[in-house]
Protein backbone atom coordinates (compact mmCIF):
# COMPACT_ATOMS: atom_id res chain seq x y z
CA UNK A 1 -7.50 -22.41 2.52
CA UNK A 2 -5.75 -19.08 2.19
CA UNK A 3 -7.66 -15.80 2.40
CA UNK A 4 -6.53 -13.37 -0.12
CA UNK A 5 -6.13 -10.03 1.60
CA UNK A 6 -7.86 -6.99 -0.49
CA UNK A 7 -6.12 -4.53 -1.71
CA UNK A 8 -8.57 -1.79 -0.46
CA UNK A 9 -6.51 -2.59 2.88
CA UNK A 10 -3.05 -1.34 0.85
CA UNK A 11 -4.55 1.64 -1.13
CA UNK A 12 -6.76 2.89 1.89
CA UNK A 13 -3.61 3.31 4.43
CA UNK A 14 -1.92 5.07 0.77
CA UNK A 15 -4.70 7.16 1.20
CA UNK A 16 -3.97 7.58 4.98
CA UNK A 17 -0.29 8.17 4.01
CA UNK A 18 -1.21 10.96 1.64
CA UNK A 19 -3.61 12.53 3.71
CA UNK A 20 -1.75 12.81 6.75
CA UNK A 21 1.24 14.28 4.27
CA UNK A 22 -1.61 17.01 3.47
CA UNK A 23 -2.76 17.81 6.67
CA UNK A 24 0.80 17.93 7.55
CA UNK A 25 1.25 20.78 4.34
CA UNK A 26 -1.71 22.75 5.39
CA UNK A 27 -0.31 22.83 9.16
CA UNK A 28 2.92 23.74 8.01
CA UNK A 29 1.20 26.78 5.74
CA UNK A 30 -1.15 28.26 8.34
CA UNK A 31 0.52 27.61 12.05
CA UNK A 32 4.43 27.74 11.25
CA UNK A 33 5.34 30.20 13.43
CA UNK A 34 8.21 31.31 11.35
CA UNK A 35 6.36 31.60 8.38
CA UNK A 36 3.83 34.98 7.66
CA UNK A 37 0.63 34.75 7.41
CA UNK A 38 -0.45 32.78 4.69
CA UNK A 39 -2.05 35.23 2.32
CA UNK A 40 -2.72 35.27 -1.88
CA UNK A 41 -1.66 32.04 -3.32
CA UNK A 42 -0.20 30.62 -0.64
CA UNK A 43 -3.39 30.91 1.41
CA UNK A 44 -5.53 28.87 -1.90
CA UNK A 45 -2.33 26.17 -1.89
CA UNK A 46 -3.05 25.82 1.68
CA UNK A 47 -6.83 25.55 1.65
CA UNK A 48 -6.23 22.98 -1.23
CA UNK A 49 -3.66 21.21 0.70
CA UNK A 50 -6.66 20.69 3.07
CA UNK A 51 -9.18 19.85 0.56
CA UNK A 52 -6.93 17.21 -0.18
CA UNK A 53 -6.51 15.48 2.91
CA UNK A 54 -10.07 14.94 3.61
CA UNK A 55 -10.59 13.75 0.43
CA UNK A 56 -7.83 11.26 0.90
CA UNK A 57 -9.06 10.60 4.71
CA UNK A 58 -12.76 9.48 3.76
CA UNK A 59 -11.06 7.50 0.64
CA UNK A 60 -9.00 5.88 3.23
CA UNK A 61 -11.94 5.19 5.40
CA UNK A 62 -14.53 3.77 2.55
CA UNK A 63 -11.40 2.06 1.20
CA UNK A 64 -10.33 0.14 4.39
CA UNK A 65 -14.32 -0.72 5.57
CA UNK A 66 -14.31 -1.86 1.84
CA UNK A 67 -11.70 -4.05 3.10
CA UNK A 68 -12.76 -5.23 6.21
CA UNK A 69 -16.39 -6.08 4.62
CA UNK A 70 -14.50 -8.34 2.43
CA UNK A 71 -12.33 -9.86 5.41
CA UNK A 72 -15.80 -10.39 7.51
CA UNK A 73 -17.12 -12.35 4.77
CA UNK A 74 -14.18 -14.51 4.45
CA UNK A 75 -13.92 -17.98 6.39
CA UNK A 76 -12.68 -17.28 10.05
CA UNK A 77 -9.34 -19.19 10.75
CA UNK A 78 -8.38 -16.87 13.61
CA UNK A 79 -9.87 -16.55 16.96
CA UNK A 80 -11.33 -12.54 16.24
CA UNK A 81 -13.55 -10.17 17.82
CA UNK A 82 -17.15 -9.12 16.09
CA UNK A 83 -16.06 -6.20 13.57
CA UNK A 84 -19.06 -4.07 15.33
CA UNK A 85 -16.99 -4.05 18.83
CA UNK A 86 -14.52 -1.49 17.24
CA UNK A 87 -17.27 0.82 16.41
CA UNK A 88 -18.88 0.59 19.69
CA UNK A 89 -15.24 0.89 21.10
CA UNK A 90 -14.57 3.72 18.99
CA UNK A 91 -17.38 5.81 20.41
CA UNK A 92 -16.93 4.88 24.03
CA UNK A 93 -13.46 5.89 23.70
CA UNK A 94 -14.45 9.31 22.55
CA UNK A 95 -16.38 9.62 24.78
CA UNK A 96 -14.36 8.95 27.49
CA UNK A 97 -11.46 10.41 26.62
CA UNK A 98 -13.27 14.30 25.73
CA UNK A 99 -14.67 13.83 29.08
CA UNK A 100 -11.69 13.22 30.61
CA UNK A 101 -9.10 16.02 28.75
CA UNK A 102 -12.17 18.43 29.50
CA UNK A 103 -12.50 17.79 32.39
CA UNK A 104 -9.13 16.43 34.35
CA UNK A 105 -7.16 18.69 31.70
CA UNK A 106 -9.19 21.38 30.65
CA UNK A 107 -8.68 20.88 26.80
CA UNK A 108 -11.21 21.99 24.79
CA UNK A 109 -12.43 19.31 22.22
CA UNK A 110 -11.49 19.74 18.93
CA UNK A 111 -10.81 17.52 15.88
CA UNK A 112 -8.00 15.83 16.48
CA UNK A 113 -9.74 13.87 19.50
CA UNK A 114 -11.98 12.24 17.31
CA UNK A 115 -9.60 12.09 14.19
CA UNK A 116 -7.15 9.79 16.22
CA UNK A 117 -9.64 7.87 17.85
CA UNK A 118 -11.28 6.90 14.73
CA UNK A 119 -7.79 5.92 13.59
CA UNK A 120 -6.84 3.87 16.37
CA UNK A 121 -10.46 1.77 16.23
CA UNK A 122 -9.89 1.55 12.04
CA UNK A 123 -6.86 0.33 12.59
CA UNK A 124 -7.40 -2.37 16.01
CA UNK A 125 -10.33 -3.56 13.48
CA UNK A 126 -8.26 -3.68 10.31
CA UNK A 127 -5.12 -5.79 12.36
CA UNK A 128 -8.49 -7.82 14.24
CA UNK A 129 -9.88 -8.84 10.56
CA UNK A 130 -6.59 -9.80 9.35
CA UNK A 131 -5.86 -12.04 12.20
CA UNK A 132 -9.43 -13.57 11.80
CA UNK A 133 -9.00 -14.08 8.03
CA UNK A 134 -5.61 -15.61 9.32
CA UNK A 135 -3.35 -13.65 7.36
CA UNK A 136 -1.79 -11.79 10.45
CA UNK A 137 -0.22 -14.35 12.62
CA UNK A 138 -0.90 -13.58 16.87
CA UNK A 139 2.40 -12.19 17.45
CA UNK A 140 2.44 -10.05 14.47
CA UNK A 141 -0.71 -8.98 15.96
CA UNK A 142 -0.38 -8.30 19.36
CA UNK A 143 3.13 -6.00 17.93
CA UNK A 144 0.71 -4.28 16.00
CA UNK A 145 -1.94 -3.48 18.52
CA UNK A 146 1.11 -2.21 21.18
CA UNK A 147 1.99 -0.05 18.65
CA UNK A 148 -1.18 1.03 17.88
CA UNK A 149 -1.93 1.93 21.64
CA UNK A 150 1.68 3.35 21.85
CA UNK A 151 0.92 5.60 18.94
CA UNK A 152 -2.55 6.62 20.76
CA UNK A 153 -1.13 7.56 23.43
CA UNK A 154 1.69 9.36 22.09
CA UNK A 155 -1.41 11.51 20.36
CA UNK A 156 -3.56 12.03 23.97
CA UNK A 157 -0.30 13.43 25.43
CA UNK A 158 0.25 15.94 22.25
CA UNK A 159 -3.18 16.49 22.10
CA UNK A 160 -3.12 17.47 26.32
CA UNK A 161 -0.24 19.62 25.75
CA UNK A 162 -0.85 21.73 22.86
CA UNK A 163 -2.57 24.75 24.34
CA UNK A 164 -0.23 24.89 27.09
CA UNK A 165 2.82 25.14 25.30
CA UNK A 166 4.55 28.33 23.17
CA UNK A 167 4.05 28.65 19.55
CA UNK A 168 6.92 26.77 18.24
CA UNK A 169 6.66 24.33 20.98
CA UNK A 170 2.71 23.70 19.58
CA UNK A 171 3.13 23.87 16.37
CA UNK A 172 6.16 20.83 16.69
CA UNK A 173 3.22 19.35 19.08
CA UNK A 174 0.68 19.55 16.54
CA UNK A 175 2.38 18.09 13.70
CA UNK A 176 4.04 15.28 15.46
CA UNK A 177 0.97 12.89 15.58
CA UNK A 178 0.43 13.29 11.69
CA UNK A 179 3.87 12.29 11.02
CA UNK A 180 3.68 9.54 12.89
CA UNK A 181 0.09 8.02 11.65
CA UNK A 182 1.41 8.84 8.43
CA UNK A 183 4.36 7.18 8.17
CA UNK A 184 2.98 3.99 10.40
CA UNK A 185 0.13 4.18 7.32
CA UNK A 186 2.72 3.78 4.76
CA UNK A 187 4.55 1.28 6.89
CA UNK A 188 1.56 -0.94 7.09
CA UNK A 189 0.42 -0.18 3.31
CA UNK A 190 3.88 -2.28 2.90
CA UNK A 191 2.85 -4.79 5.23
CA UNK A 192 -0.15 -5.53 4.04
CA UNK A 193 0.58 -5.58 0.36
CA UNK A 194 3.09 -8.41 1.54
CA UNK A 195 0.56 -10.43 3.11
């Protein structure tokens, strides 16, 4: 028997897609360092463009545990890890990795730490689901979860380097990440709506 795959999994990395786009706007309004100041309008575009995104990043969130709460109740084909391992994960990861940028790097935390580690764990849980429902066949799978780790640790590095570099050089650093989850996010909103 085929498990249908929901379509909270498609419309909550849409949601991803868009709000990384919005983050991406308000970055681009208040840290270009070519641009002025962002003052007037442009400052209330920018604090909506920010509004925005996390409204679209806790849809994306209720949409895709929406998802995998219907993929945990369907029959098990795959061979899948417990759902709750990726929130357990999730946490020690965070906490492991502030400890170790504060302390090895000298980074102070800030949101983007937790922001990408709650996107890796969503998304190792969403591809872990999928293979369990057995709509995501193992190689598929294991692709997936290298990129997902790739992606990661793409973010660590830009998230290590961003105080120490110049303004331009930051700002490029900064916005790199979101481009990337948001365009992997519309990627797999293609995927999955294939599946």
């Amino acid at each position: 028997m085929e498990t249908t795959v929901p379509g909270t999994l498609v419309w909550g990395h849409a949601a991803l897609a868009v709000c990384a786009a919005l983050y991406l706007a308000w970055w681009w309004t208040f840290f270009n360092p070519a641009m002025p100041k962002a003052t007037g309008a442009l400052y209330a575009v920018g604090v909506g463009f920010i509004l925005g995104a996390v409204a679209f990043g806790i849809a994306a969130v209720v949409l895709l545990a929406m998802g995998l709460g219907a993929l945990a109740g369907a029959p098990q084909v795959g061979s899948a890890a417990p759902g709750w391992a990726f929130a357990v994960g999730g946490v020690l990861a965070y906490a492991l990795l502030a400890f170790v940028t504060v302390r090895f790097f000298q980074r102070p935390v800030t949101t983007e730490l937790l922001l990408f580690v709650l996107w890796a764990a969503l998304e190792f849980a969403v591809a872990n689901a999928l293979l369990g429902a057995g709509a995501l066949p193992v190689g598929a799978f294991w692709v997936l979860a290298a990129v997902i780790v790739l992606v990661t640790a793409a973010n660590l590095v830009c998230y290590v380097l961003y105080f120490r570099l110049g303004p331009l050089a930051s700002f490029v650093d900064g916005a790199a990440p979101l481009a990337v989850v948001g365009v992997l996010a519309a990627v797999l909103a293609a995927i999955i709506a294939r599946l």
